[in-house]
C-alpha atoms as a PDB file:
ATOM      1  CA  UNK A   1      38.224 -57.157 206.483  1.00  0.00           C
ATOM      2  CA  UNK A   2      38.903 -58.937 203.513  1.00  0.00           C
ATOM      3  CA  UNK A   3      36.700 -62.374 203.215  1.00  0.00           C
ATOM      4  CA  UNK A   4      39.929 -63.979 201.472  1.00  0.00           C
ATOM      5  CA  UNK A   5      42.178 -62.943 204.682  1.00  0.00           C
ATOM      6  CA  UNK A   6      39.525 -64.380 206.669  1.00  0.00           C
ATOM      7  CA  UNK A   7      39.216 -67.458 205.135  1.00  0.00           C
ATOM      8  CA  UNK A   8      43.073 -67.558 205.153  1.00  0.00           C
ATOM      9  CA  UNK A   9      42.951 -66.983 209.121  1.00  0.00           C
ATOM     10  CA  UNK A  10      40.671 -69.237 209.992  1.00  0.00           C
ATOM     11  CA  UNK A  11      41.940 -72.167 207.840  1.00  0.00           C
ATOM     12  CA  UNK A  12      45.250 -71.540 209.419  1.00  0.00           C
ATOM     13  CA  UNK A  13      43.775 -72.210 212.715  1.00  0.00           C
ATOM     14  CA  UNK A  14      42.262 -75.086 211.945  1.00  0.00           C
ATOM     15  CA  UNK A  15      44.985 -76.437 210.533  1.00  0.00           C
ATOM     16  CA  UNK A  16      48.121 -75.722 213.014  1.00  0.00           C
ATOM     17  CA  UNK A  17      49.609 -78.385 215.298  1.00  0.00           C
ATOM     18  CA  UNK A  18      50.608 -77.861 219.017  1.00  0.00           C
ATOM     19  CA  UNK A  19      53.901 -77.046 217.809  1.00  0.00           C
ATOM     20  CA  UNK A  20      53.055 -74.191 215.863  1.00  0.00           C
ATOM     21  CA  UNK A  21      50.594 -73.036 217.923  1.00  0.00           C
ATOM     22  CA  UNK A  22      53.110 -72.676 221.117  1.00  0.00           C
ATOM     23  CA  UNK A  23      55.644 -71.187 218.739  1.00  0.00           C
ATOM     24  CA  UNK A  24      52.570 -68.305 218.000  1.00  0.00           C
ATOM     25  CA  UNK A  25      51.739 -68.106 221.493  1.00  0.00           C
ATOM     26  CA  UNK A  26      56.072 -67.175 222.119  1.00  0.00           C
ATOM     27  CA  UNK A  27      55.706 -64.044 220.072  1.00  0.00           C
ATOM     28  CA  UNK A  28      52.587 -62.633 221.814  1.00  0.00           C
ATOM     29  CA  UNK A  29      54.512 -63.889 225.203  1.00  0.00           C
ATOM     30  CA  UNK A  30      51.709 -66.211 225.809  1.00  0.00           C
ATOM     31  CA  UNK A  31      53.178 -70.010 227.060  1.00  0.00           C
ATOM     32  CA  UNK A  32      51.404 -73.105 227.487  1.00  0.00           C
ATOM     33  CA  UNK A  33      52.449 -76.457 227.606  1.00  0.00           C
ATOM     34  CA  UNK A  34      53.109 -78.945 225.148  1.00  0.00           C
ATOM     35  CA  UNK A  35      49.497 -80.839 226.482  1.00  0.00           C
ATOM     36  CA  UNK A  36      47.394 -77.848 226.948  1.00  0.00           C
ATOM     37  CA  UNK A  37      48.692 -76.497 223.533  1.00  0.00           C
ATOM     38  CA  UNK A  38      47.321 -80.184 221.796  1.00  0.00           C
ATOM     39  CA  UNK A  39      44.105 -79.616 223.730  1.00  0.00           C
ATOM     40  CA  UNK A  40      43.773 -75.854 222.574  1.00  0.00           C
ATOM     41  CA  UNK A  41      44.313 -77.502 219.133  1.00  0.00           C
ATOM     42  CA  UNK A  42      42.117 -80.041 219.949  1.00  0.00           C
ATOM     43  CA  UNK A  43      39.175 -77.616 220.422  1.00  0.00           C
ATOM     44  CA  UNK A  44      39.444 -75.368 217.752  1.00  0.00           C
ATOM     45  CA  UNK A  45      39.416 -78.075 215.491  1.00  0.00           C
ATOM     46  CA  UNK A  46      36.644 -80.281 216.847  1.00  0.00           C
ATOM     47  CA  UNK A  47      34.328 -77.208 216.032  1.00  0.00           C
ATOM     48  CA  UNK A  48      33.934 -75.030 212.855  1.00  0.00           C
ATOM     49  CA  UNK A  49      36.013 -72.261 214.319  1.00  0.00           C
ATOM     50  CA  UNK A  50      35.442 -68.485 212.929  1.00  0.00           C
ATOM     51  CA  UNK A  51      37.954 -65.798 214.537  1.00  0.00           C
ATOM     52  CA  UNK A  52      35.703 -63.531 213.376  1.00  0.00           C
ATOM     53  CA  UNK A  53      31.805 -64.682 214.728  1.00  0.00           C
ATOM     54  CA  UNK A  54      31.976 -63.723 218.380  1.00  0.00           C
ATOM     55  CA  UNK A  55      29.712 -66.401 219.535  1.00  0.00           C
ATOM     56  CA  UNK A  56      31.915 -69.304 218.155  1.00  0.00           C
ATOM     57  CA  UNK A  57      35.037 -68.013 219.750  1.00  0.00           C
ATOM     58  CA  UNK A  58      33.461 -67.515 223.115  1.00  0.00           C
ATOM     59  CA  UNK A  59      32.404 -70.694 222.754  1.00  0.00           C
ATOM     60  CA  UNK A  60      35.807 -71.617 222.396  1.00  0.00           C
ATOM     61  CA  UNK A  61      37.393 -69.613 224.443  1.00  0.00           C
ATOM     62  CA  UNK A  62      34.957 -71.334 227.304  1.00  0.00           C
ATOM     63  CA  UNK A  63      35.830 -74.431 226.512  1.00  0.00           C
ATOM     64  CA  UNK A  64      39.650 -73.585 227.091  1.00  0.00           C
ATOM     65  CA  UNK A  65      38.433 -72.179 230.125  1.00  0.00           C
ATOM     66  CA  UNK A  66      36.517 -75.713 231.349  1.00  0.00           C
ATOM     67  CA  UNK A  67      38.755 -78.027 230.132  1.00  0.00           C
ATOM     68  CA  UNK A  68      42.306 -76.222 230.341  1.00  0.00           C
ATOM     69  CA  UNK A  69      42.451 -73.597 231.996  1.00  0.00           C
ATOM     70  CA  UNK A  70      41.117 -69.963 232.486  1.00  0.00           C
ATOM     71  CA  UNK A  71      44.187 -67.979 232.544  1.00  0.00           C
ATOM     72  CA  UNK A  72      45.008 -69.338 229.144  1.00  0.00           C
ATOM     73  CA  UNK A  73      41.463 -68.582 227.955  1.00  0.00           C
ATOM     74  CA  UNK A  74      42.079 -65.214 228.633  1.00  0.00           C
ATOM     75  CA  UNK A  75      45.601 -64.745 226.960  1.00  0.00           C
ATOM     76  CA  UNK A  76      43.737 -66.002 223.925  1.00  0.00           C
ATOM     77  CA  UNK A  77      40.903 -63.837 224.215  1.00  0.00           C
ATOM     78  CA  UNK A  78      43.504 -61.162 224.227  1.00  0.00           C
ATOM     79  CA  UNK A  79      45.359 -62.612 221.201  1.00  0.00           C
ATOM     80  CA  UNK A  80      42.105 -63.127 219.425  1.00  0.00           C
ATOM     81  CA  UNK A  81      40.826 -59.637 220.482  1.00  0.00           C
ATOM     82  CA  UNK A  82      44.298 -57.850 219.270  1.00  0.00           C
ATOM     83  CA  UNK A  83      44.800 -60.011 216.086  1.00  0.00           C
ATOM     84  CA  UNK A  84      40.863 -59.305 214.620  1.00  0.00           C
ATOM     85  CA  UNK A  85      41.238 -55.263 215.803  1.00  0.00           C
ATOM     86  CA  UNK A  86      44.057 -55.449 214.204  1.00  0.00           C
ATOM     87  CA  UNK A  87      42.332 -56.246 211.021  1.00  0.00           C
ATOM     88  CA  UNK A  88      39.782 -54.071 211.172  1.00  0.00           C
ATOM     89  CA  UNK A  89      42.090 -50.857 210.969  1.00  0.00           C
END
Protein backbone atom coordinates (compact mmCIF):
# COMPACT_ATOMS: atom_id res chain seq x y z
CA UNK A 1 0.00 0.00 0.00
CA UNK A 2 0.99 3.34 -0.52
CA UNK A 3 2.81 4.96 2.77
CA UNK A 4 1.02 8.40 1.75
CA UNK A 5 -2.58 6.52 1.77
CA UNK A 6 -1.55 5.18 4.97
CA UNK A 7 -0.60 8.08 6.57
CA UNK A 8 -3.82 9.63 5.11
CA UNK A 9 -5.89 6.67 6.84
CA UNK A 10 -4.60 6.72 9.90
CA UNK A 11 -4.61 10.53 10.43
CA UNK A 12 -8.20 10.39 9.47
CA UNK A 13 -8.84 8.15 12.31
CA UNK A 14 -7.30 9.97 14.66
CA UNK A 15 -8.85 12.82 13.82
CA UNK A 16 -12.79 11.98 13.35
CA UNK A 17 -15.43 12.86 15.95
CA UNK A 18 -18.30 10.52 17.13
CA UNK A 19 -20.32 12.03 14.56
CA UNK A 20 -18.39 11.05 11.74
CA UNK A 21 -17.43 8.01 12.96
CA UNK A 22 -21.28 6.70 13.38
CA UNK A 23 -21.98 8.22 9.98
CA UNK A 24 -18.87 5.59 8.68
CA UNK A 25 -20.11 2.90 10.72
CA UNK A 26 -24.01 3.56 8.61
CA UNK A 27 -22.41 2.65 5.34
CA UNK A 28 -20.72 -0.61 6.46
CA UNK A 29 -24.26 -1.20 8.43
CA UNK A 30 -22.39 -1.13 11.61
CA UNK A 31 -24.50 1.16 14.51
CA UNK A 32 -23.42 2.25 17.76
CA UNK A 33 -24.53 4.81 19.91
CA UNK A 34 -23.84 8.29 20.19
CA UNK A 35 -21.68 7.29 23.77
CA UNK A 36 -20.04 4.19 22.63
CA UNK A 37 -19.15 5.98 19.28
CA UNK A 38 -17.24 9.01 21.66
CA UNK A 39 -15.61 6.15 23.56
CA UNK A 40 -14.50 4.26 20.27
CA UNK A 41 -13.12 7.77 19.46
CA UNK A 42 -11.88 8.08 22.67
CA UNK A 43 -9.58 5.03 22.29
CA UNK A 44 -8.20 5.35 19.08
CA UNK A 45 -7.06 8.58 19.91
CA UNK A 46 -5.63 8.10 23.39
CA UNK A 47 -3.10 5.69 21.60
CA UNK A 48 -0.89 6.12 18.44
CA UNK A 49 -3.29 4.15 16.32
CA UNK A 50 -1.85 2.32 12.99
CA UNK A 51 -4.69 0.48 10.83
CA UNK A 52 -2.06 -1.16 9.43
CA UNK A 53 0.36 -2.77 12.57
CA UNK A 54 -1.76 -5.67 13.73
CA UNK A 55 -0.66 -5.51 17.25
CA UNK A 56 -1.87 -1.85 17.80
CA UNK A 57 -5.28 -2.52 16.43
CA UNK A 58 -5.82 -5.61 18.47
CA UNK A 59 -4.90 -3.68 21.08
CA UNK A 60 -7.57 -1.52 20.21
CA UNK A 61 -9.93 -3.55 19.17
CA UNK A 62 -9.58 -5.18 22.95
CA UNK A 63 -10.02 -2.28 24.49
CA UNK A 64 -13.47 -1.73 22.63
CA UNK A 65 -14.08 -5.08 23.68
CA UNK A 66 -13.35 -4.26 27.74
CA UNK A 67 -14.65 -1.07 27.92
CA UNK A 68 -17.62 -1.03 25.26
CA UNK A 69 -18.52 -3.78 24.12
CA UNK A 70 -17.50 -7.02 22.20
CA UNK A 71 -19.98 -7.18 19.52
CA UNK A 72 -18.84 -3.79 18.40
CA UNK A 73 -15.20 -4.90 18.63
CA UNK A 74 -15.92 -7.33 16.23
CA UNK A 75 -17.89 -5.21 13.57
CA UNK A 76 -14.72 -3.15 13.65
CA UNK A 77 -12.42 -5.87 13.33
CA UNK A 78 -14.45 -6.65 10.29
CA UNK A 79 -14.38 -3.03 9.02
CA UNK A 80 -10.72 -2.82 9.77
CA UNK A 81 -10.06 -6.30 8.24
CA UNK A 82 -12.18 -5.37 4.87
CA UNK A 83 -10.94 -1.70 4.59
CA UNK A 84 -6.82 -2.76 4.86
CA UNK A 85 -7.58 -6.05 2.33
CA UNK A 86 -9.04 -3.81 0.48
CA UNK A 87 -5.88 -1.92 0.08
CA UNK A 88 -3.74 -4.44 -0.44
CA UNK A 89 -5.38 -5.55 -3.87
Amino acid sequence: MNPLLKVFVNHKLSTMNASELIKFGEKYKITMSKPQASKVVQIIQSDRFDLFNDHIRKNVLTKITNEIDPALSESMDQLFTRFINSQNK
